[in-house]
Protein backbone atom coordinates (compact mmCIF):
# COMPACT_ATOMS: atom_id res chain seq x y z
CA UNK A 1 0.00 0.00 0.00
CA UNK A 2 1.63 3.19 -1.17
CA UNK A 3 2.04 5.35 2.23
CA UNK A 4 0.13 8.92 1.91
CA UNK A 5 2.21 11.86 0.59
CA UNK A 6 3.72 15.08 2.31
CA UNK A 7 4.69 17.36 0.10
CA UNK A 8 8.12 19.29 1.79
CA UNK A 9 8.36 22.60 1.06
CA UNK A 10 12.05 23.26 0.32
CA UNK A 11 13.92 26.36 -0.13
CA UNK A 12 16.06 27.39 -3.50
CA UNK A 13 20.22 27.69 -3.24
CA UNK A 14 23.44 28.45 -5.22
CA UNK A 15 26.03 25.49 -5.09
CA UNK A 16 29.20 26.52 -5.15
CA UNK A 17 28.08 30.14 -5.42
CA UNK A 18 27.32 28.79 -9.46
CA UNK A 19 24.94 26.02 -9.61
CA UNK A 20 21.05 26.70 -8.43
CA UNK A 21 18.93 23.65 -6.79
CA UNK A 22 16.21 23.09 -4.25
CA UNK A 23 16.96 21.27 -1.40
CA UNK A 24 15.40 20.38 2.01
CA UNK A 25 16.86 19.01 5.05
CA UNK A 26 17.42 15.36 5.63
CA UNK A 27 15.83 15.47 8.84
CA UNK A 28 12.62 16.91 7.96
CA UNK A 29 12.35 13.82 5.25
CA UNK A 30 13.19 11.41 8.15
CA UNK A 31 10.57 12.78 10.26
CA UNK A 32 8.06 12.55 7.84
CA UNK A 33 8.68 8.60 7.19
CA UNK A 34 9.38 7.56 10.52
CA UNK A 35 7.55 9.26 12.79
CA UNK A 36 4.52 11.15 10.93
CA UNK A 37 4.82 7.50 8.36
CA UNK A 38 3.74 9.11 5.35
CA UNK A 39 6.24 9.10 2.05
CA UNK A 40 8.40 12.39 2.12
CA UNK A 41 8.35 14.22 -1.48
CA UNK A 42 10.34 17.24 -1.93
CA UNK A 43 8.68 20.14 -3.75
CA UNK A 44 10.33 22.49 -6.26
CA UNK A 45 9.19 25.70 -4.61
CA UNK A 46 8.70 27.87 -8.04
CA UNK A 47 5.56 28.40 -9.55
CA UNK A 48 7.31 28.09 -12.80
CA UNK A 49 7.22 24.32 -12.51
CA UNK A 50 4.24 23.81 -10.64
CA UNK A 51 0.93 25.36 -9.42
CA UNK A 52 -0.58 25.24 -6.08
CA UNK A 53 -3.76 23.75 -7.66
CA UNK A 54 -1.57 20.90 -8.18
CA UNK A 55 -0.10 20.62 -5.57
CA UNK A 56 -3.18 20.48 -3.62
CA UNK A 57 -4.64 17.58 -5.63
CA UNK A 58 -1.45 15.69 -5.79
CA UNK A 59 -0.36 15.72 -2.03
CA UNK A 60 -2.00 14.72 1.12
CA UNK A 61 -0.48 17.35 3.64
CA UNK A 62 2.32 19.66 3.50
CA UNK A 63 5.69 19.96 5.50
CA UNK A 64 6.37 23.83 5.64
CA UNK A 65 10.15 23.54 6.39
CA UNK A 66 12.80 25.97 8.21
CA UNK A 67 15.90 27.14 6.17
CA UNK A 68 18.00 30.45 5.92
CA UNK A 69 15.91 32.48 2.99
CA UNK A 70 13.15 34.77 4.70
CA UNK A 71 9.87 35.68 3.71
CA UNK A 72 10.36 39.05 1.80
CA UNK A 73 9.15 42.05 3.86
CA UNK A 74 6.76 42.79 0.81
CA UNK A 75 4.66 39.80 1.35
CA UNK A 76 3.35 42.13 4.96
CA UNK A 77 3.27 45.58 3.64
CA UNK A 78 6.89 46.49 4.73
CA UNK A 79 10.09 47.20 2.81
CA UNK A 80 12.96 45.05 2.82
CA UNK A 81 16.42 46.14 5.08
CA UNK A 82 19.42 44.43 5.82
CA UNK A 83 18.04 42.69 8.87
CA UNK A 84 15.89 40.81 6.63
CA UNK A 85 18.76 38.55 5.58
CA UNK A 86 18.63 36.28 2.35
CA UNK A 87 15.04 36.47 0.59
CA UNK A 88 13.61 33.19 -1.50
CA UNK A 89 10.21 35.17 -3.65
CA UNK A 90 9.72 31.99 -5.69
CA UNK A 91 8.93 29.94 -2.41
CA UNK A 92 6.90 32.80 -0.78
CA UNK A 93 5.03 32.51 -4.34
CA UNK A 94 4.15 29.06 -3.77
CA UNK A 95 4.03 28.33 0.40
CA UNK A 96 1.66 31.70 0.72
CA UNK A 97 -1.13 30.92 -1.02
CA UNK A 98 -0.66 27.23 -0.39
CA UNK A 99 -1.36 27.82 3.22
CA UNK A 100 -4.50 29.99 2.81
CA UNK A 101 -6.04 27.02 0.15
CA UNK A 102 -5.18 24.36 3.18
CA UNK A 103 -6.48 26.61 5.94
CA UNK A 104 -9.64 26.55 3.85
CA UNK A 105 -9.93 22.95 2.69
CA UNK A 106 -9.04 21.43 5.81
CA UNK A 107 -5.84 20.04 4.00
CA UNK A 108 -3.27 19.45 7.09
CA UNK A 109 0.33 21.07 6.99
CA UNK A 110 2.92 21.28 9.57
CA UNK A 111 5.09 24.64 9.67
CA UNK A 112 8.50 24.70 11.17
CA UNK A 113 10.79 27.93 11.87
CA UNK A 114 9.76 30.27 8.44
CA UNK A 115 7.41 27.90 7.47
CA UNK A 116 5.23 29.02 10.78
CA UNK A 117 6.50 32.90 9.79
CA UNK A 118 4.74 31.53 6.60
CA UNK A 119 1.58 30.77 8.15
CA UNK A 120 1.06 34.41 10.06
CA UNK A 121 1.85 36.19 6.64
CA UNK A 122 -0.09 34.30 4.68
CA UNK A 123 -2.94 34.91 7.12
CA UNK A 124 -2.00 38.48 7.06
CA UNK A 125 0.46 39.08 9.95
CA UNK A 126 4.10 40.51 10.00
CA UNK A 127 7.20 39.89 10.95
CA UNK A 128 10.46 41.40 13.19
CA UNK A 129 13.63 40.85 11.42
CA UNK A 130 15.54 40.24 14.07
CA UNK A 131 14.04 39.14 17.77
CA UNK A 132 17.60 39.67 19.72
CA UNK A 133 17.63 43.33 19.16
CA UNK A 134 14.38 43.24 20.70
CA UNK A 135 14.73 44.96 24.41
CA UNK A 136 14.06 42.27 26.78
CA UNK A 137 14.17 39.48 23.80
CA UNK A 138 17.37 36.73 24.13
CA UNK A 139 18.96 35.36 21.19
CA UNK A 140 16.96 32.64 19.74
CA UNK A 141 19.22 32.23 16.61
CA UNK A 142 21.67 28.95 16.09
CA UNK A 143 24.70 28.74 18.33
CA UNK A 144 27.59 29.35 15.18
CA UNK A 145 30.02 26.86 16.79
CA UNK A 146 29.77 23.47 17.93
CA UNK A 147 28.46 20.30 16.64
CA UNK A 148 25.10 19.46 15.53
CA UNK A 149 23.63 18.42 18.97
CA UNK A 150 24.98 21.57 20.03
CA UNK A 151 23.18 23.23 17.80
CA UNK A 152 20.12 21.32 18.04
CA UNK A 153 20.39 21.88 22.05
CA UNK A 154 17.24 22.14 24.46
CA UNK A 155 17.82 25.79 25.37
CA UNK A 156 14.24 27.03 26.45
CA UNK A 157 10.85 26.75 27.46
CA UNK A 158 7.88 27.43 26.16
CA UNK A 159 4.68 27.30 28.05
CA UNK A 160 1.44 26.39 26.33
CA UNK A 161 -2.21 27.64 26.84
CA UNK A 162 -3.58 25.98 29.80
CA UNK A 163 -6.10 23.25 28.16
CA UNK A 164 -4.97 24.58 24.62
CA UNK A 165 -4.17 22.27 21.73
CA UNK A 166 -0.66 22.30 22.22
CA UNK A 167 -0.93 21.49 25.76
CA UNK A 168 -3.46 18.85 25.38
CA UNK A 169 -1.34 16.92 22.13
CA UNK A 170 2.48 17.45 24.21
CA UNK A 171 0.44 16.16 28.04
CA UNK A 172 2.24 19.20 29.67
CA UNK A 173 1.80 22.86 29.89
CA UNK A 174 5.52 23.44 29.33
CA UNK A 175 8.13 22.06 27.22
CA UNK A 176 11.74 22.63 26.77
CA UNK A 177 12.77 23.01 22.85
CA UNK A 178 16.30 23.70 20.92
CA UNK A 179 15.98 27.84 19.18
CA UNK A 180 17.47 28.39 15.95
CA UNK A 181 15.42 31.46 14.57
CA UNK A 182 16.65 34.81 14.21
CA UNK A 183 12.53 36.49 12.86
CA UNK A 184 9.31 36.30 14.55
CA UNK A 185 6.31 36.81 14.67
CA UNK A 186 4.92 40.76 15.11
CA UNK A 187 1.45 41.13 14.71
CA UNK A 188 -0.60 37.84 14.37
CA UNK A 189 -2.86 37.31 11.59
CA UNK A 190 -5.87 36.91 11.15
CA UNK A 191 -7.37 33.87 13.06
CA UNK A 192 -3.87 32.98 13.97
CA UNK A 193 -3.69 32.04 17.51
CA UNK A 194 -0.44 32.18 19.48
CA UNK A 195 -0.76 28.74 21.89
CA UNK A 196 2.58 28.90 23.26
CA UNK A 197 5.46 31.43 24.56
CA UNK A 198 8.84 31.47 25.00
CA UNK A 199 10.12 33.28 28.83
CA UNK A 200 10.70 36.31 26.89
CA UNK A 201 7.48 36.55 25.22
CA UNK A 202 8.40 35.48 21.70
CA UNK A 203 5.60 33.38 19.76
CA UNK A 204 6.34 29.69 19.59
CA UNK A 205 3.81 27.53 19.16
CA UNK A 206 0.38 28.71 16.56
CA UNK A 207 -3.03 27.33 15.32
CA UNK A 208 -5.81 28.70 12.74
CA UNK A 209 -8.99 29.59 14.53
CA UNK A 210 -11.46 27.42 13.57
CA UNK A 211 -9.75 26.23 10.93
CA UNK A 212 -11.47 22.95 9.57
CA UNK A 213 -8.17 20.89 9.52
CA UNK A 214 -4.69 20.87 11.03
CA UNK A 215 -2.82 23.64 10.89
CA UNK A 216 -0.33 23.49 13.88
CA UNK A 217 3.28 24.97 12.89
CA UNK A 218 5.97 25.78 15.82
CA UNK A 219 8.72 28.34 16.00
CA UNK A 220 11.12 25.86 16.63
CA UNK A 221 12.83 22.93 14.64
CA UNK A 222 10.93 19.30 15.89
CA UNK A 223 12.68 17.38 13.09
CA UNK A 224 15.83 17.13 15.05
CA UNK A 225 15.80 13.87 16.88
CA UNK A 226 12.50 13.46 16.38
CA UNK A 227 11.96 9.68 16.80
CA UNK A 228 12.85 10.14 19.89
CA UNK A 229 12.36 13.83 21.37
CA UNK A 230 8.95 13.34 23.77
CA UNK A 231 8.10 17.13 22.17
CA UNK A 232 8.69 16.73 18.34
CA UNK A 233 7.01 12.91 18.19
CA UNK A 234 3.53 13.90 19.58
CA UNK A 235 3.78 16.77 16.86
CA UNK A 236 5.17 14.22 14.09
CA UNK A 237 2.64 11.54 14.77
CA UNK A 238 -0.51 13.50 14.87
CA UNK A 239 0.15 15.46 11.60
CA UNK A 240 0.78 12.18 10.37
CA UNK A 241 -2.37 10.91 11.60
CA UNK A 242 -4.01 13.96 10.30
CA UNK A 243 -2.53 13.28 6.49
CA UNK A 244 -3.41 9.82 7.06
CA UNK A 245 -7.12 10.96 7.60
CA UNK A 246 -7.38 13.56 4.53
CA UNK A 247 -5.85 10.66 2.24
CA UNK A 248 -8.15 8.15 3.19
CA UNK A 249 -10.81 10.54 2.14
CA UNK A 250 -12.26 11.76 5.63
CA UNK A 251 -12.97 15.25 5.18
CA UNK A 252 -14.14 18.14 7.93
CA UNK A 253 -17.58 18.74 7.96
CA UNK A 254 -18.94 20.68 5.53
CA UNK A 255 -16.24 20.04 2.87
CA UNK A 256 -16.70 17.85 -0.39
CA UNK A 257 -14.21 15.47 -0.77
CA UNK A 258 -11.38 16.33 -3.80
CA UNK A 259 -9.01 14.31 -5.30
């Protein structure tokens, strides 16, 4: 039986400076298979190759990845600076409106790191460049030396909403995570609700109000380790369950099955 598909949203990159290709993280492709057990399927993020109609009828969920190109300032009404970083306009092309059709079909996705700055612009929220020049704000980006469970490192909290959906899925209130983000979330969008906090305020964990399907995305990276970290496999297995639902053809109330 051919597993159901997630469809990872990758990010484009120069090789060698030279040499452009899209690429996503090994990780997030292990997650997918072994903990969420669907078949991970990397997406050429360029609506030159593909359209988000198609993607829609071709996947069962989406994986809305991390990686070090930022949603352009544009995309929320604001002009680009050079606290913005590295920019990627044929993803936000693609991921943007690809989150507003799944918010409204019920079709699940997962965001991690930009991919949940994704989700609050594509519902019409903004963005701060840069959360450690924030007063009061600590530096959530990526320790720059070490190894990669240094990196990866539990190195906060976040606390959930009391009896939220976050807190009910994880069995705790509070969590420790790893922090490799250097953005945030601003203003929330519309219907976005901010479930969980970091101890200096920052926005960590987010759902769509009344949003038909699942649309849970965290500020944090859950693919590392994620077999076995008691935070990321709770996430992993129920948007796997929830892709598992959509492809068998269970659908929200309300919504005529597609596909």
């Amino acid at each position: 039986m051919v597993r159901p598909r997630v469809g990872i949203i990758g990010n484009s990159y120069l090789i060698n400076d030279q040499y452009p290709a899209h690429a996503g993280g090994t990780m997030n492709s292990e997650a997918v298979a072994e903990v969420a057990g669907c078949m991970p399927l990397l997406i050429p993020s360029d609506p030159r190759f593909l359209s988000v109609e198609e993607l829609l009828e071709t996947f069962d969920g989406f994986l809305l990845t991390g990686g070090r190109p930022n949603v352009h300032p544009n995309e929320y009404g604001e002009d680009p600076t050079e606290a913005h970083g590295a920019f990627d306009r044929a993803r936000d092309a693609i991921a943007l409106p690809l989150v507003q059709a799944c918010v409204d079909r019920g079709q699940p996705f997962l965001g991690i790191c930009r991919g949940f700055q994704e989700v609050n612009v594509a519902m019409g929220g903004t963005l701060y460049p840069e959360i450690r020049d924030l007063p009061g704000r600590m530096n959530h980006r990526m320790p720059p030396d070490g190894t990669m469970e240094e990196k990866f490192a539990l190195r906060h909290s976040v606390a959930f909403t009391e009896g939220g959906p976050f807190h009910r899925m994880m069995g705790a209130p509070e969590v420790m995570t790893n922090t490799l983000h250097g953005q945030g979330i601003k203003q929330p969008g519309t219907r976005v609700v901010i479930d969980g906090h970091a101890p200096d305020g920052t926005p960590e964990a987010i759902y769509i109000e009344d949003a038909p399907g699942f649309t849970f995305s965290v500020q944090w990276h859950p693919e590392w380790d994620a077999a076995n970290d008691p935070v990321s496999r709770p996430l992993f297995t129920a948007f796997g369950d929830a892709v598992r639902a959509w492809a068998a053809g269970e659908r929200p109330a309300g919504l005529r099955k597609t596909g």
